[in-house]
Every structure is written in C-alpha cells, then in structure tokens.
PDB file of N, CA and C in Angstrom:
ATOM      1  N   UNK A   1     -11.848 -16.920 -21.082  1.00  0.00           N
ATOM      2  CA  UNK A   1     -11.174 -15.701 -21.468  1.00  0.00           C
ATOM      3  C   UNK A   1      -9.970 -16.071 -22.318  1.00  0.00           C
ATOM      4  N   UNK A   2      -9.995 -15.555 -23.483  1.00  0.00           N
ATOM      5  CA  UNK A   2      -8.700 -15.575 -24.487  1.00  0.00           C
ATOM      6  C   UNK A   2      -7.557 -14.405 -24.267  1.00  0.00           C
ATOM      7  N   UNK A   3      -6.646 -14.716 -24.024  1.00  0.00           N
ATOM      8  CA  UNK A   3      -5.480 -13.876 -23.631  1.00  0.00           C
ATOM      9  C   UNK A   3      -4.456 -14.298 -24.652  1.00  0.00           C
ATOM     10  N   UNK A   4      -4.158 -13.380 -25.864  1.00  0.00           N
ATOM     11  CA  UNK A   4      -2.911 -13.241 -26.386  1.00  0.00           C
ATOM     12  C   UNK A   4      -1.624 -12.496 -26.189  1.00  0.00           C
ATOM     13  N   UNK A   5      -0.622 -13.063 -26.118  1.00  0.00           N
ATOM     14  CA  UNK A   5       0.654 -12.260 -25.761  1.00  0.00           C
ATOM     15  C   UNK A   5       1.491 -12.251 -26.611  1.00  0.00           C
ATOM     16  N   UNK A   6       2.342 -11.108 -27.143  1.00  0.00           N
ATOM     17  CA  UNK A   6       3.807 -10.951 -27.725  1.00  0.00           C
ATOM     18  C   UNK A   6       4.578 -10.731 -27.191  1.00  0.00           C
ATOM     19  N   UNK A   7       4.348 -10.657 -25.342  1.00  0.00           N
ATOM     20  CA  UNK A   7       5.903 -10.751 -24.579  1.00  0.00           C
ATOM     21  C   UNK A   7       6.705 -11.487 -24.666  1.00  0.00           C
ATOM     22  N   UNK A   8       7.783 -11.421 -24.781  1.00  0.00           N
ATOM     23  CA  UNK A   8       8.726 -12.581 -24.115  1.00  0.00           C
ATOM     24  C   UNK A   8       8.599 -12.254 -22.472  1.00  0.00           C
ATOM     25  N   UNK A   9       9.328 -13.123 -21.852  1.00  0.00           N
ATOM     26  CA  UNK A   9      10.173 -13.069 -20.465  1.00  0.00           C
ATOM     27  C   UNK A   9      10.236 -12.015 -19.804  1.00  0.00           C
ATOM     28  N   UNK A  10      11.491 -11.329 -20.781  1.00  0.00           N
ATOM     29  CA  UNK A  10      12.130  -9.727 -20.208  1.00  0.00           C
ATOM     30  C   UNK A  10      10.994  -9.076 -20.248  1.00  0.00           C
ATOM     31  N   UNK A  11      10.175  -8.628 -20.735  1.00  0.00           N
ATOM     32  CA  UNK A  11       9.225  -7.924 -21.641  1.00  0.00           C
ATOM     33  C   UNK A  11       8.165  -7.796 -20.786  1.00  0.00           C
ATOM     34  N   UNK A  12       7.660  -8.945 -20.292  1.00  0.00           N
ATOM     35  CA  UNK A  12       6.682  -9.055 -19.288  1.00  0.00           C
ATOM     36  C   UNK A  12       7.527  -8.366 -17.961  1.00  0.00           C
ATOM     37  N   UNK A  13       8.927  -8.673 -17.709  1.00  0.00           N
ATOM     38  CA  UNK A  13       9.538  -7.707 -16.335  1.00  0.00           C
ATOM     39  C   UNK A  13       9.026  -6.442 -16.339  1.00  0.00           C
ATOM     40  N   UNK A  14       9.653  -6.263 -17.423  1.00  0.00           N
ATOM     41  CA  UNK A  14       9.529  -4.307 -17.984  1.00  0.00           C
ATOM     42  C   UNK A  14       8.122  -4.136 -17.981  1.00  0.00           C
ATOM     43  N   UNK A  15       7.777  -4.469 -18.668  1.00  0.00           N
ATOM     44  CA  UNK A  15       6.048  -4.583 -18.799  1.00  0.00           C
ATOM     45  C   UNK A  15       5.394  -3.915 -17.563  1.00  0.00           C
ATOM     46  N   UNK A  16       5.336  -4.936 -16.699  1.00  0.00           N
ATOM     47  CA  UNK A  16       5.082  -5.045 -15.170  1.00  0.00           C
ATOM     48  C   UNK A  16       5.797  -4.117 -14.231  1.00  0.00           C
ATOM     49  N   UNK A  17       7.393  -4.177 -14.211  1.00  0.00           N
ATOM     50  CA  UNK A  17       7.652  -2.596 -13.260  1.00  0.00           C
ATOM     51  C   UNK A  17       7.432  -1.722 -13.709  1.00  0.00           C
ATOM     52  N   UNK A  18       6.921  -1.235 -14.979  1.00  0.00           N
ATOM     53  CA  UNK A  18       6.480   0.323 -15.127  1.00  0.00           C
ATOM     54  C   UNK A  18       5.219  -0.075 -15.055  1.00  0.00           C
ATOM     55  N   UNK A  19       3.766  -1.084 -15.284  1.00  0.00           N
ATOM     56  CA  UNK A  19       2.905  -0.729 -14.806  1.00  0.00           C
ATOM     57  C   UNK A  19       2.530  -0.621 -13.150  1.00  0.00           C
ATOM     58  N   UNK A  20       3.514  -1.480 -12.630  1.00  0.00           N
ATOM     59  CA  UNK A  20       3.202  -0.888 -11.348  1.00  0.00           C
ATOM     60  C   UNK A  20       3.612   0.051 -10.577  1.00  0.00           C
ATOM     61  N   UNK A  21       4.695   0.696 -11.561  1.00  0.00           N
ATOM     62  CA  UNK A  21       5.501   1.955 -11.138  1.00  0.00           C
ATOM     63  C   UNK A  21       4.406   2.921 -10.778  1.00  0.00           C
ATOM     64  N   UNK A  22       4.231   3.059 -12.214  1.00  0.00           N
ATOM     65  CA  UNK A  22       2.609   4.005 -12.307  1.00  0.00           C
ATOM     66  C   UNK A  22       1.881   4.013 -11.419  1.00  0.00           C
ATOM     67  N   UNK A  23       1.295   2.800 -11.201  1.00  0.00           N
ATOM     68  CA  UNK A  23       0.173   2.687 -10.467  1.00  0.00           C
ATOM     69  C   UNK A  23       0.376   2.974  -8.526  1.00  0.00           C
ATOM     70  N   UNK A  24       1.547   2.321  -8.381  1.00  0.00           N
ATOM     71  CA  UNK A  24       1.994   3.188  -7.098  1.00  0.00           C
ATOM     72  C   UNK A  24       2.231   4.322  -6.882  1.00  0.00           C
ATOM     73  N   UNK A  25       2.552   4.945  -7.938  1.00  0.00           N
ATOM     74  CA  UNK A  25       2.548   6.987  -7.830  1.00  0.00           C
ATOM     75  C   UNK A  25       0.960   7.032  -7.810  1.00  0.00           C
ATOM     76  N   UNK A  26       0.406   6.743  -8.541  1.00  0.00           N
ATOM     77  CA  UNK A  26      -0.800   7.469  -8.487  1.00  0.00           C
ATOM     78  C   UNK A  26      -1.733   6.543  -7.203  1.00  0.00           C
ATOM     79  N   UNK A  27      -1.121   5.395  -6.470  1.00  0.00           N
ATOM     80  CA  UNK A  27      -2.164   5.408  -5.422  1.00  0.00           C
ATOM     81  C   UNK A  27      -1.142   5.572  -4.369  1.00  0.00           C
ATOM     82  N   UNK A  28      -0.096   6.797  -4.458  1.00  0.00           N
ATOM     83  CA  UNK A  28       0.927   7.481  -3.385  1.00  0.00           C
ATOM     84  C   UNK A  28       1.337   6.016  -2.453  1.00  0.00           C
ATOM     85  N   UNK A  29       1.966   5.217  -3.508  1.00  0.00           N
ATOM     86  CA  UNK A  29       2.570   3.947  -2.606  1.00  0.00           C
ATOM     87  C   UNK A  29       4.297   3.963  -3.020  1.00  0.00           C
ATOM     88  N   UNK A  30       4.361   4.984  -3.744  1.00  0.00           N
ATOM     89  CA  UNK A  30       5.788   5.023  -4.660  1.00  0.00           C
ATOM     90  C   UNK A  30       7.243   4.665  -3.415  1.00  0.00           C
ATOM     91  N   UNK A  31       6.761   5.309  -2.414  1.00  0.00           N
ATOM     92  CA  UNK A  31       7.977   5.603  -1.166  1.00  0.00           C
ATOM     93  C   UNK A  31       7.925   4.154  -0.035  1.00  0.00           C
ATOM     94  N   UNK A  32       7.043   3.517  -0.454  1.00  0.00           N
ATOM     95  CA  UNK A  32       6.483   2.375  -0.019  1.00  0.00           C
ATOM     96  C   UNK A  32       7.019   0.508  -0.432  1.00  0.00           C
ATOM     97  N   UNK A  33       6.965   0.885  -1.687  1.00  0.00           N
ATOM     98  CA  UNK A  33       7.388  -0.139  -2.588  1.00  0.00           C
ATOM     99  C   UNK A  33       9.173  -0.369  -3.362  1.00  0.00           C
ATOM    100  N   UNK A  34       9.406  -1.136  -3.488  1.00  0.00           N
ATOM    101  CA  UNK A  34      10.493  -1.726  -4.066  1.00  0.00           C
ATOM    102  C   UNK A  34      10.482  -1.676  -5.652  1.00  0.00           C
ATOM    103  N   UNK A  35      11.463  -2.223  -5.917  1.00  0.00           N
ATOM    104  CA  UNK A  35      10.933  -2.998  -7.940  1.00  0.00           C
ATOM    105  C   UNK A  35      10.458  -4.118  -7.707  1.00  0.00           C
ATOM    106  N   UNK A  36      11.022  -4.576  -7.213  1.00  0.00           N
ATOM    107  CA  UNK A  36      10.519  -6.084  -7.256  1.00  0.00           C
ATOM    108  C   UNK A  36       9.028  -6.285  -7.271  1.00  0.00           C
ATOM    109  N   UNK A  37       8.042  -5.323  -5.746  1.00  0.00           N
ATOM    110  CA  UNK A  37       6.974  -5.187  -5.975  1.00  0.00           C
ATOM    111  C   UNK A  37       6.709  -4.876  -6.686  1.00  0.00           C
ATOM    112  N   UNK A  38       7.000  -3.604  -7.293  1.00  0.00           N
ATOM    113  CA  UNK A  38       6.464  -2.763  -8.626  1.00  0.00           C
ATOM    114  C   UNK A  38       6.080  -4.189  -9.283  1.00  0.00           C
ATOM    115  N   UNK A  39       7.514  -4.614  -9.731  1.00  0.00           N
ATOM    116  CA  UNK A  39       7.509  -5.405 -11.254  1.00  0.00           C
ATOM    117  C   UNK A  39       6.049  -6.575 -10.710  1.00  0.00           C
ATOM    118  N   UNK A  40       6.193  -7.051  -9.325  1.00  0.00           N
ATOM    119  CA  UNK A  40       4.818  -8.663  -9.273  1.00  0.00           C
ATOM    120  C   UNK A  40       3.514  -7.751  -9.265  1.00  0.00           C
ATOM    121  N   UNK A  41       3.469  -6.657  -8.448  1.00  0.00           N
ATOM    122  CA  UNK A  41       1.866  -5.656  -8.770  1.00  0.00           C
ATOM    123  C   UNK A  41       1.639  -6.011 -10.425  1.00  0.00           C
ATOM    124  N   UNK A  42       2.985  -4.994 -11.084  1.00  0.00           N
ATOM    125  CA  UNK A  42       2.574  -4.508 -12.418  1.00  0.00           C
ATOM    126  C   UNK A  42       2.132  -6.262 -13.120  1.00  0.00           C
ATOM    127  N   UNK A  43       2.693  -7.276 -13.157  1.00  0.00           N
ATOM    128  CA  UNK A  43       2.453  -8.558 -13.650  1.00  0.00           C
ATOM    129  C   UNK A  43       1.069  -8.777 -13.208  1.00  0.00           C
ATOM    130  N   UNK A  44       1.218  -9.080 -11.754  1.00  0.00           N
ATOM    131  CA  UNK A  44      -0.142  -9.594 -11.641  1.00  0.00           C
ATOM    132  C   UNK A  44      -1.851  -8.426 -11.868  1.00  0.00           C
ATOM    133  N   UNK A  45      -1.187  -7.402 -11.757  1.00  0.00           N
ATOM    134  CA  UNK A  45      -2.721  -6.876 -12.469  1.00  0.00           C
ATOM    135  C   UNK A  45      -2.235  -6.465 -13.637  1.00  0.00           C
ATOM    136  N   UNK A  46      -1.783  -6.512 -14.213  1.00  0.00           N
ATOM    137  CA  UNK A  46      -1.705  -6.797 -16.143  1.00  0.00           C
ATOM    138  C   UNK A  46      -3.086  -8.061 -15.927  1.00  0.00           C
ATOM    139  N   UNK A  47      -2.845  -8.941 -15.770  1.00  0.00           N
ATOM    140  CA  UNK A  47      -3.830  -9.859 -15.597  1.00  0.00           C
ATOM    141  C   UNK A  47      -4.852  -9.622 -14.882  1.00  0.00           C
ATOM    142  N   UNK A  48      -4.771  -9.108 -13.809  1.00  0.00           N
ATOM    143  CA  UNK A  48      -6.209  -8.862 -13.107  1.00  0.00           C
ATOM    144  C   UNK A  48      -6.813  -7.813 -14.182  1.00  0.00           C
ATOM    145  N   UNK A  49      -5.940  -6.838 -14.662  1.00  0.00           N
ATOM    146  CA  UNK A  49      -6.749  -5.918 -15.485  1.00  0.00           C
ATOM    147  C   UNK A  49      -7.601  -6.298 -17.030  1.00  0.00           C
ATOM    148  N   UNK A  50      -6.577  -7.700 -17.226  1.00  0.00           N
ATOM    149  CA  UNK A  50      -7.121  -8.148 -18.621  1.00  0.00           C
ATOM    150  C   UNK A  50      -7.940  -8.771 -18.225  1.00  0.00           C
ATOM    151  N   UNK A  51      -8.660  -9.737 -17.050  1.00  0.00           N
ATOM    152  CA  UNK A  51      -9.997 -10.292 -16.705  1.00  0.00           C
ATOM    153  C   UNK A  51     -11.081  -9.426 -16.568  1.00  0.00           C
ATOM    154  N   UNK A  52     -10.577  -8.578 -15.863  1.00  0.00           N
ATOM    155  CA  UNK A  52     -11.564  -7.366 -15.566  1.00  0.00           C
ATOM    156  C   UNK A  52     -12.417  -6.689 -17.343  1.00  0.00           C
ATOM    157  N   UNK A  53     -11.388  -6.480 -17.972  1.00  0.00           N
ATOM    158  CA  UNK A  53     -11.507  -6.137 -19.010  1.00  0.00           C
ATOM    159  C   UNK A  53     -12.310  -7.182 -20.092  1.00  0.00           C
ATOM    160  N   UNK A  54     -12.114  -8.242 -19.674  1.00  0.00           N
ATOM    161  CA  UNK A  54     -12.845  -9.347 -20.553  1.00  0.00           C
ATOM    162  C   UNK A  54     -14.123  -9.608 -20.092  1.00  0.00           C
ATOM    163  N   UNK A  55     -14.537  -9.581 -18.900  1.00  0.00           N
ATOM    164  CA  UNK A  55     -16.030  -9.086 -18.384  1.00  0.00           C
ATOM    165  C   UNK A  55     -16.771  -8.279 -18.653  1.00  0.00           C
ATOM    166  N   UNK A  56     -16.099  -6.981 -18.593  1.00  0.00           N
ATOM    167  CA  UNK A  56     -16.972  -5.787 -19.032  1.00  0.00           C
ATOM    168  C   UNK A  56     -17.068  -6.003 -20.574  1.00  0.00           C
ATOM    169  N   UNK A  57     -16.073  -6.255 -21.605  1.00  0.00           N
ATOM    170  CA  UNK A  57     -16.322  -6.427 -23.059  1.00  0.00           C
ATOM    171  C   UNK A  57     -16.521  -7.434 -23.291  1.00  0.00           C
ATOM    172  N   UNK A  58     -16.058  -8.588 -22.840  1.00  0.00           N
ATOM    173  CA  UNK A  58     -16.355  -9.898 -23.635  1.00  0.00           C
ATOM    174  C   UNK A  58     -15.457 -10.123 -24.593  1.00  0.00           C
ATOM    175  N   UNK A  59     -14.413  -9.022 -24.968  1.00  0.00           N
ATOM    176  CA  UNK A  59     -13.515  -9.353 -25.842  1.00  0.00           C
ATOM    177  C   UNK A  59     -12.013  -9.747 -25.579  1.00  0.00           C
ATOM    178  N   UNK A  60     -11.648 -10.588 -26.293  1.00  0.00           N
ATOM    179  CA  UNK A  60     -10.096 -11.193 -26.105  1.00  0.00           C
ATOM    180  C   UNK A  60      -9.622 -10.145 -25.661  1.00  0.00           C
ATOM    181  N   UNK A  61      -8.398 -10.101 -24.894  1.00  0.00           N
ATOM    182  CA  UNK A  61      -7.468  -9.218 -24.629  1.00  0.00           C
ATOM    183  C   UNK A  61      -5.851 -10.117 -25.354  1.00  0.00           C
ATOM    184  N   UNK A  62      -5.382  -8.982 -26.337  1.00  0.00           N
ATOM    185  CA  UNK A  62      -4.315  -8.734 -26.719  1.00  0.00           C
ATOM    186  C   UNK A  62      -2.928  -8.242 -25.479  1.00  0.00           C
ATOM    187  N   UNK A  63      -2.469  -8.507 -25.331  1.00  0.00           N
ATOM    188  CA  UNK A  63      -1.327  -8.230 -23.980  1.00  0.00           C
ATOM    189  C   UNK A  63      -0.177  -7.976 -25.122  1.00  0.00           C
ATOM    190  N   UNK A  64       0.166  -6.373 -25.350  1.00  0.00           N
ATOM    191  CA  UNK A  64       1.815  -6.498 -26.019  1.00  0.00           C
ATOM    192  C   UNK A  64       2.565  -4.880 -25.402  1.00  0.00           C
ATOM    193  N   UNK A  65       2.919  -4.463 -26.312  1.00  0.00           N
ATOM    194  CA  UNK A  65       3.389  -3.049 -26.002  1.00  0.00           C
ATOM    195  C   UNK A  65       2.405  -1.994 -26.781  1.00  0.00           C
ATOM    196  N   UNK A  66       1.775  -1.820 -25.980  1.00  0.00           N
ATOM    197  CA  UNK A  66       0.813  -0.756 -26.819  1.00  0.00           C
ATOM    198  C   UNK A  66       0.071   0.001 -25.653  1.00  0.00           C
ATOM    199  N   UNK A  67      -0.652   1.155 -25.737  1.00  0.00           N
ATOM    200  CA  UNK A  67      -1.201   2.032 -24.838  1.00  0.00           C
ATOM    201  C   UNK A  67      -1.869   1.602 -24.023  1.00  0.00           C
ATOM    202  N   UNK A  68      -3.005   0.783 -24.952  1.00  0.00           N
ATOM    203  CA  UNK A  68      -4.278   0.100 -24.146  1.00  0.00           C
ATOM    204  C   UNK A  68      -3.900  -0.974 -23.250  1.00  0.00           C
ATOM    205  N   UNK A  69      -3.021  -1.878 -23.963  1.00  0.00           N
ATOM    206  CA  UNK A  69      -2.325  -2.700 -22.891  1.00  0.00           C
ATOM    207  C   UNK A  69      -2.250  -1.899 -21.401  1.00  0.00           C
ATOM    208  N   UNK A  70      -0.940  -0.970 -21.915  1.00  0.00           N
ATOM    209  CA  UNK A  70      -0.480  -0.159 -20.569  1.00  0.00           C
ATOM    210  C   UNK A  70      -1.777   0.154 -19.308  1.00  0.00           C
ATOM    211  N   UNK A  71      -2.482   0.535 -19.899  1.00  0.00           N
ATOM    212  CA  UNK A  71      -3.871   1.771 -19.397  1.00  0.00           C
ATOM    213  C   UNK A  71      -4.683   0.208 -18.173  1.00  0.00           C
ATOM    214  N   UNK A  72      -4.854  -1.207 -19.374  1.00  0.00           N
ATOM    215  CA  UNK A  72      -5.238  -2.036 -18.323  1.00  0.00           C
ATOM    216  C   UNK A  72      -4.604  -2.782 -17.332  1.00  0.00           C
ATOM    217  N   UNK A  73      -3.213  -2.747 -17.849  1.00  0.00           N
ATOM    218  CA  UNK A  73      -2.021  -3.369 -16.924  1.00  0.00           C
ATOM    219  C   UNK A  73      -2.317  -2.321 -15.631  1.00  0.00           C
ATOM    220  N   UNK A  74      -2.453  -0.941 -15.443  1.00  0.00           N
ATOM    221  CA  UNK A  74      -2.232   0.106 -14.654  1.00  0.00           C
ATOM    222  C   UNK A  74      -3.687   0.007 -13.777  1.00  0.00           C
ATOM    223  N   UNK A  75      -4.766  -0.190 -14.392  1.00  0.00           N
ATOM    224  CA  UNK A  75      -6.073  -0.510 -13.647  1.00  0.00           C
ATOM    225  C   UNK A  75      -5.865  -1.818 -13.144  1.00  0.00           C
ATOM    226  N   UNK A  76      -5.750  -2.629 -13.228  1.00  0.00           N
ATOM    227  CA  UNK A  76      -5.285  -3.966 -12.737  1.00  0.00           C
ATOM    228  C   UNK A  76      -4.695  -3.963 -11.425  1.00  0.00           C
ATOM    229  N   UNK A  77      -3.443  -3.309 -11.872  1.00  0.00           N
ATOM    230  CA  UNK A  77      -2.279  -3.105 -10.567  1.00  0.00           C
ATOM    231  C   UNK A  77      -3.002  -2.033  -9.680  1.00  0.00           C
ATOM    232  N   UNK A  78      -4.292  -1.146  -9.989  1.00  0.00           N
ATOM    233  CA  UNK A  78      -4.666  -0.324  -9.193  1.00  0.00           C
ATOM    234  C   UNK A  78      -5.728  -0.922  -8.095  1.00  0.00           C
ATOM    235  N   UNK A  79      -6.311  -1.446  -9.142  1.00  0.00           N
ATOM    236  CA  UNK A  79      -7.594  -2.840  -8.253  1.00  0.00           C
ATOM    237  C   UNK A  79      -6.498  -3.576  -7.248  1.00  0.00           C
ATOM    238  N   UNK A  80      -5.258  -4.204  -7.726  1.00  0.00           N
ATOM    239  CA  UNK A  80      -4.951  -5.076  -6.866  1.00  0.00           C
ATOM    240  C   UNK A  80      -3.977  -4.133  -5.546  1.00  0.00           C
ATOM    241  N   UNK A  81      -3.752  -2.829  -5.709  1.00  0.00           N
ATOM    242  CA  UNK A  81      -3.113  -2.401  -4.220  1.00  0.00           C
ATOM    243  C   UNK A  81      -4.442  -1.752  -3.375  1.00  0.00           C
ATOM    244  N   UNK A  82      -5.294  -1.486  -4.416  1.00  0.00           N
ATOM    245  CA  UNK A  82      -6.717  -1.151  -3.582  1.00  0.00           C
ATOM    246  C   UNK A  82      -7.431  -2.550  -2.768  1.00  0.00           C
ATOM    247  N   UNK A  83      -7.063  -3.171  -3.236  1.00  0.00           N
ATOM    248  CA  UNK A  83      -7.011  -4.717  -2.428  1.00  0.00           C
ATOM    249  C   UNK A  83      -5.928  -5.192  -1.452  1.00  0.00           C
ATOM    250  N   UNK A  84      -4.785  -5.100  -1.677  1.00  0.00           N
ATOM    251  CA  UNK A  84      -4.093  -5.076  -0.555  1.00  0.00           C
ATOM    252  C   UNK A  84      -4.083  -3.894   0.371  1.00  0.00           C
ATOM    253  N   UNK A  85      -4.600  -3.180  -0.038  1.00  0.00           N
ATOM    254  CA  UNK A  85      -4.490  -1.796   1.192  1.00  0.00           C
ATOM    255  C   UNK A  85      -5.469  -1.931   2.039  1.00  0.00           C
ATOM    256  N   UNK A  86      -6.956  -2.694   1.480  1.00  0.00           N
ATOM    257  CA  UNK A  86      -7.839  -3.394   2.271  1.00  0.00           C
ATOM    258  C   UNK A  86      -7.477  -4.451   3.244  1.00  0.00           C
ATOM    259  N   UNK A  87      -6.623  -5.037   2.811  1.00  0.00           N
ATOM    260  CA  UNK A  87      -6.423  -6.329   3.477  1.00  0.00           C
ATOM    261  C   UNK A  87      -5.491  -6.410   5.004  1.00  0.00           C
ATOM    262  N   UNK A  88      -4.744  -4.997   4.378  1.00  0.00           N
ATOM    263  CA  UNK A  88      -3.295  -4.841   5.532  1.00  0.00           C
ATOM    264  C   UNK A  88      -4.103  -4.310   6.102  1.00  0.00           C
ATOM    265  N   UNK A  89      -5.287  -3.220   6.146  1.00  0.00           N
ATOM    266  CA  UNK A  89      -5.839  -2.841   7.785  1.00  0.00           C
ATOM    267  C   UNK A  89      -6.509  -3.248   8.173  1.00  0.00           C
TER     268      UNK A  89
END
C-alpha cells in the first residue's frame, strides 16, 4: 500500500482530533472521550481508513486536507471504536 502525505506534525494532531471528534458524535461516544482520544482514534483510523480504502480500490491513498481524506479518516476512526466497543464487552 502507497500512502502519500502533506501533513506535517501539527497537521496530523488537527487532522486526527476532528476526525475522531466526528466520529465519536456520530457513534454517541462524544461524552465518553477526551482529545487526546479523539486526536489517537482520529490518527489511528486515518490509517485504518486508508488500508481499508486501498483494498477495496487498489489505489494509493493521498492523506492531506481535503474532503475525501476527511470522509476516510472518519470511517477508519468508525471501524476502529466499532472495534473497541467490541472488545470492552
């Protein structure tokens, strides 16, 4: 899997607490979670979402500031609390 990025550092923070911001409102974990989580959810399924995404297409994933980014960063982080919500019961 080819993964390109134009984050820096900060970028990937931000990046990551609003995708997992998102993704905890919409799987009603918002009252649940911290930033800190937010921000390692939103990081680590940015990535789970860009593998996922490279399976089903086969195509590189681009990682920057752009919609589509957002949309798989947010499926990512959704796969991965639908996975920990499995795991904690």
């Amino acid at each position: 899997m080819e993964v390109y990025s134009n984050l820096g550092f900060l970028s990937w923070i931000v990046f990551g607490a609003l995708a997992g911001w998102v993704a905890s409102m919409i799987a009603g974990r918002n009252d649940q979670q911290g930033c800190i989580t937010n921000i390692i959810v939103g990081i680590i399924g940015a990535f789970l979402g860009g593998f996922i995404f490279n399976l089903i297409t086969g195509n590189a994933v681009i990682v920057g500031w752009s919609i589509g980014s957002f949309v798989i960063a947010v499926i990512g982080a959704l796969v991965l609390l639908a996975i920990l919500r499995a795991i904690g019961r």
